[in-house]
Protein backbone atom coordinates (compact mmCIF):
# COMPACT_ATOMS: atom_id res chain seq x y z
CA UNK A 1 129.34 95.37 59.92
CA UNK A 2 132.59 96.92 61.68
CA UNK A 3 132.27 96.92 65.17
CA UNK A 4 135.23 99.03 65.22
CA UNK A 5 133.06 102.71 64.12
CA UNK A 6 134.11 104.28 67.30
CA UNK A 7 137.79 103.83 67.74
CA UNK A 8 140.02 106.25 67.11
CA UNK A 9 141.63 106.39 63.30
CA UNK A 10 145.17 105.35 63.10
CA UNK A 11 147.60 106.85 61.59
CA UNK A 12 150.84 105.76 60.39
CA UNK A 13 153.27 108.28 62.09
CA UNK A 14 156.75 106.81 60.71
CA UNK A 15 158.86 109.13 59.85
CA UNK A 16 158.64 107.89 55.83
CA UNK A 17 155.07 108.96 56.09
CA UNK A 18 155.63 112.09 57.45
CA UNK A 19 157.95 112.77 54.83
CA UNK A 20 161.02 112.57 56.22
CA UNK A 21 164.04 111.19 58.12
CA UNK A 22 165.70 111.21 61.52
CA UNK A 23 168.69 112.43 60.31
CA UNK A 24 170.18 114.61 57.57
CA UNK A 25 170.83 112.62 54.37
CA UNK A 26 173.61 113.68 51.94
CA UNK A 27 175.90 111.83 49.37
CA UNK A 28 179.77 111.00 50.25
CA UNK A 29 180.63 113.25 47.39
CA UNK A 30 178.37 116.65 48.03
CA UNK A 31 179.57 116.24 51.69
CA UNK A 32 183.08 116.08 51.21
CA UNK A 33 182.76 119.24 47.79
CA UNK A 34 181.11 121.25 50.57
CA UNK A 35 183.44 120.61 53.56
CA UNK A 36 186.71 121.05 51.93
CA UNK A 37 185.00 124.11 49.31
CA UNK A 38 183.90 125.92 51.94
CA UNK A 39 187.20 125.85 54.42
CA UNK A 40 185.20 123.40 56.35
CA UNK A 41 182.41 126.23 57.80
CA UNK A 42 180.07 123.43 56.38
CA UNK A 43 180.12 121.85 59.32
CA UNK A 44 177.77 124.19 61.18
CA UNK A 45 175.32 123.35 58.96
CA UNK A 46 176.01 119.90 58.75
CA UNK A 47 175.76 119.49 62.53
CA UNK A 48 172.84 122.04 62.33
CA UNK A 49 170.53 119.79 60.17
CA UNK A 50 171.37 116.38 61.85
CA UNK A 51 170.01 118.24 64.77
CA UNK A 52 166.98 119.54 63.18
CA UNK A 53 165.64 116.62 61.77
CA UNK A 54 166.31 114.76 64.75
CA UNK A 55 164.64 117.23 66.44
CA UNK A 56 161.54 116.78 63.65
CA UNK A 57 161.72 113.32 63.84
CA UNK A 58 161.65 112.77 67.52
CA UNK A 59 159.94 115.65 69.04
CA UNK A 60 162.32 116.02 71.58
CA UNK A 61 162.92 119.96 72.74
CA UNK A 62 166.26 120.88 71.84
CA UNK A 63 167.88 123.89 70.06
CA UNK A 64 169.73 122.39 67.04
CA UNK A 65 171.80 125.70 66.03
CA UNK A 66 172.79 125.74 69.49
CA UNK A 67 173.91 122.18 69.30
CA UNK A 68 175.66 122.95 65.60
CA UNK A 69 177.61 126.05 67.05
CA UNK A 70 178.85 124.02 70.13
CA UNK A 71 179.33 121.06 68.23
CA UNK A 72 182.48 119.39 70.19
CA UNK A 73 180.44 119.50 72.78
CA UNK A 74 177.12 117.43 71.23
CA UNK A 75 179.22 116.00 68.59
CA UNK A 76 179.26 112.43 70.65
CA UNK A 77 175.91 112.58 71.56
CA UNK A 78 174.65 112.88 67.76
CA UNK A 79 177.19 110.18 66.43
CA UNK A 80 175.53 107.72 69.85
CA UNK A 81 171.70 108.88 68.30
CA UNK A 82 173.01 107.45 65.06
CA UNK A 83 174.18 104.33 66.65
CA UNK A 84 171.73 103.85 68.61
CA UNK A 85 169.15 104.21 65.47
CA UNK A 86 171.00 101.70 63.37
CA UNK A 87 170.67 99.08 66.48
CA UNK A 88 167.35 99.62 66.67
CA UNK A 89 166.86 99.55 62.83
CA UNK A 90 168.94 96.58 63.17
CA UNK A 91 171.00 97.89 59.74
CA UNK A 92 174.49 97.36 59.47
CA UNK A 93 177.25 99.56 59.33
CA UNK A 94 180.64 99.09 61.42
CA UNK A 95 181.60 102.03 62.74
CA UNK A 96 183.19 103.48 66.33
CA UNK A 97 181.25 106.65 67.33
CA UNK A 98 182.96 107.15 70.12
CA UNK A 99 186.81 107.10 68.05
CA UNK A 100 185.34 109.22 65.65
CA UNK A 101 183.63 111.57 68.24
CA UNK A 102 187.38 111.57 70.40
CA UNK A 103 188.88 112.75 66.80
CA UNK A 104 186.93 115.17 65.61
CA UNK A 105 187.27 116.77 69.41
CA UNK A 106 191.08 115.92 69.68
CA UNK A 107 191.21 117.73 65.91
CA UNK A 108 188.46 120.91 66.14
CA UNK A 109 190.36 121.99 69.34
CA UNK A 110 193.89 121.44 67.82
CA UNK A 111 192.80 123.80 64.79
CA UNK A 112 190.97 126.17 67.24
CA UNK A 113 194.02 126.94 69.33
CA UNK A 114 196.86 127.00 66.44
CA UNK A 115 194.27 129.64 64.87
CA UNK A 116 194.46 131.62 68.16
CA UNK A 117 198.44 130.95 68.84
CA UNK A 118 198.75 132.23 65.15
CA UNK A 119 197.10 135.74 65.67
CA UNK A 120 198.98 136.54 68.70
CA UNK A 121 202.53 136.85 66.97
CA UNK A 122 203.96 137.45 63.36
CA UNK A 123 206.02 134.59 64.06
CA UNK A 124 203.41 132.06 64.86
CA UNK A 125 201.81 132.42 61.63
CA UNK A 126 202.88 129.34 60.36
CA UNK A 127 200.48 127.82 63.44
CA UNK A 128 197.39 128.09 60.57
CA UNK A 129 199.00 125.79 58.35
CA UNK A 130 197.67 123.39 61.62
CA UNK A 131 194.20 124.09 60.49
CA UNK A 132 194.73 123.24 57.16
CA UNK A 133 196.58 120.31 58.04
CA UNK A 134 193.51 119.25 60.43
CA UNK A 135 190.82 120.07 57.51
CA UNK A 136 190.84 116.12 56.84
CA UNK A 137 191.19 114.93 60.48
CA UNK A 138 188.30 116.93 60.95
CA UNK A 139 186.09 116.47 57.96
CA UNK A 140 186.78 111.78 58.43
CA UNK A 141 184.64 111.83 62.00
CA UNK A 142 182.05 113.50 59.81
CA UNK A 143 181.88 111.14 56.94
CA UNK A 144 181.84 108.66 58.82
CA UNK A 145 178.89 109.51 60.65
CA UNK A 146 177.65 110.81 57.55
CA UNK A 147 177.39 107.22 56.11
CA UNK A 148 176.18 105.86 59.32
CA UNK A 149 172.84 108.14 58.94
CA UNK A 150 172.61 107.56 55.38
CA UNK A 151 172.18 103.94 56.08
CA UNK A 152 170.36 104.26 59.26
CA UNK A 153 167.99 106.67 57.10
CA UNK A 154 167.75 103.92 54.24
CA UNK A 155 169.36 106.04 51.46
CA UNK A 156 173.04 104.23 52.04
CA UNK A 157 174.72 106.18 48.91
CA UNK A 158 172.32 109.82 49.59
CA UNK A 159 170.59 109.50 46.56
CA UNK A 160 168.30 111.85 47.91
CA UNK A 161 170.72 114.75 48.42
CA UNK A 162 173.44 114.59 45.86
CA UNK A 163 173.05 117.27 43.06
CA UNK A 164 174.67 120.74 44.33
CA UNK A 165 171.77 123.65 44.73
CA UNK A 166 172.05 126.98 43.70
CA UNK A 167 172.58 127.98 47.65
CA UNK A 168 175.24 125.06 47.44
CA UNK A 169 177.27 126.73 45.13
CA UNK A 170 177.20 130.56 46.97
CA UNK A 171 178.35 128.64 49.55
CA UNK A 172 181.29 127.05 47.48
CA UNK A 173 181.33 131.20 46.05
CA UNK A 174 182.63 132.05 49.57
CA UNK A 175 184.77 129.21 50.09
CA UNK A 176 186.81 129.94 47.32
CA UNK A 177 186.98 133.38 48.79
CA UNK A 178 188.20 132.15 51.53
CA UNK A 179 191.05 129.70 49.82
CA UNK A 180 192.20 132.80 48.12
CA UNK A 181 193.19 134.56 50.86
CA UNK A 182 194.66 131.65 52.63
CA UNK A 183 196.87 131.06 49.20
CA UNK A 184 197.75 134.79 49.21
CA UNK A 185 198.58 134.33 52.73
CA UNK A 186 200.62 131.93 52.36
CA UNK A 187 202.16 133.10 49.15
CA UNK A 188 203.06 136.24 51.14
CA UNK A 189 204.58 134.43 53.83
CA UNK A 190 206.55 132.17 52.13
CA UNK A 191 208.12 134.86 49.55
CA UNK A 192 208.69 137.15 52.44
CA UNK A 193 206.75 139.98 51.32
């Protein structure tokens, strides 16, 4: 006879049997389709579900789209969660959060203000080739980290989240929008017209 009848039942609360992960999982390739396709607004959402299922997976109180819109702000703070998870995991996977945090902040604020300089004057128009120029300084940090989750989540290639969704490609719908009328820009600017 169990002499156990009265104790509480356990449960197993990991965060595999609650059907998820800590962090947002996503393959090297969709990431990097998704970043570049969509002028690199992506990144809000990227930041925006790391957040959220940290958030899930924690039960901490925090306001992930807050955290996503303001993201050179938390960006260091998310990329130390992700260290700190793979320590504790004890998984492998070299990586300096705090270089890639300094360069993603060092490049979002370069783009930021060479978008600003640029709408000021005709002449400083050239200033948003700087964006484009920082797309990939910009979108390394995040892969980085990106892999660092993957394998802190157990799903080191994002097996899980690989194939493109219909939403996926609206997204990449608008991003080529976007690419157009930076190419026409540029086209325009270049021809003198």
């Amino acid at each position: 006879m169990d002499s156990r009848i009265y104790d509480a039942p356990e449960a197993d609360l990991s965060n595999e049997a609650l059907g998820g992960t800590e962090f947002y999982v996503v393959s090297n390739t969709k990431f990097l389709v998704l970043y570049f396709g969509t002028f690199g607004i992506y990144s809000i959402y990227w930041f925006y579900r790391h957040w959220k299922e940290y958030k899930r997976a924690s039960g901490e109180s925090m306001l992930p789209v807050m955290r996503a819109i303001f993201s050179v702000i938390f960006v260091y703070p998310l990329f130390l969660t992700i260290r700190i998870r793979l320590e504790e995991t004890q998984k492998r996977y070299k990586w300096r959060p705090k270089l890639m945090a300094v360069i993603y902040i060092v490049a979002t604020l370069l783009s930021f203000l060479s978008e600003r300089l640029s709408s000021v004057s005709a002449e400083l128009i050239v200033l948003d080739f700087v964006s484009l120029v920082m797309m990939p300084a910009i979108a390394l940090p995040l892969l980085s980290a990106q892999k660092a989750a993957n394998v802190a989540c157990g799903d080191i290639k994002g097996k899980s989240n690989k194939k493109l969704t219909l939403l996926n490609f609206i997204w990449l719908l608008v991003g080529a929008m976007f690419w157009g009328l930076f190419t026409l820009g540029a086209y325009m600017i270049f021809s003198g017209i």
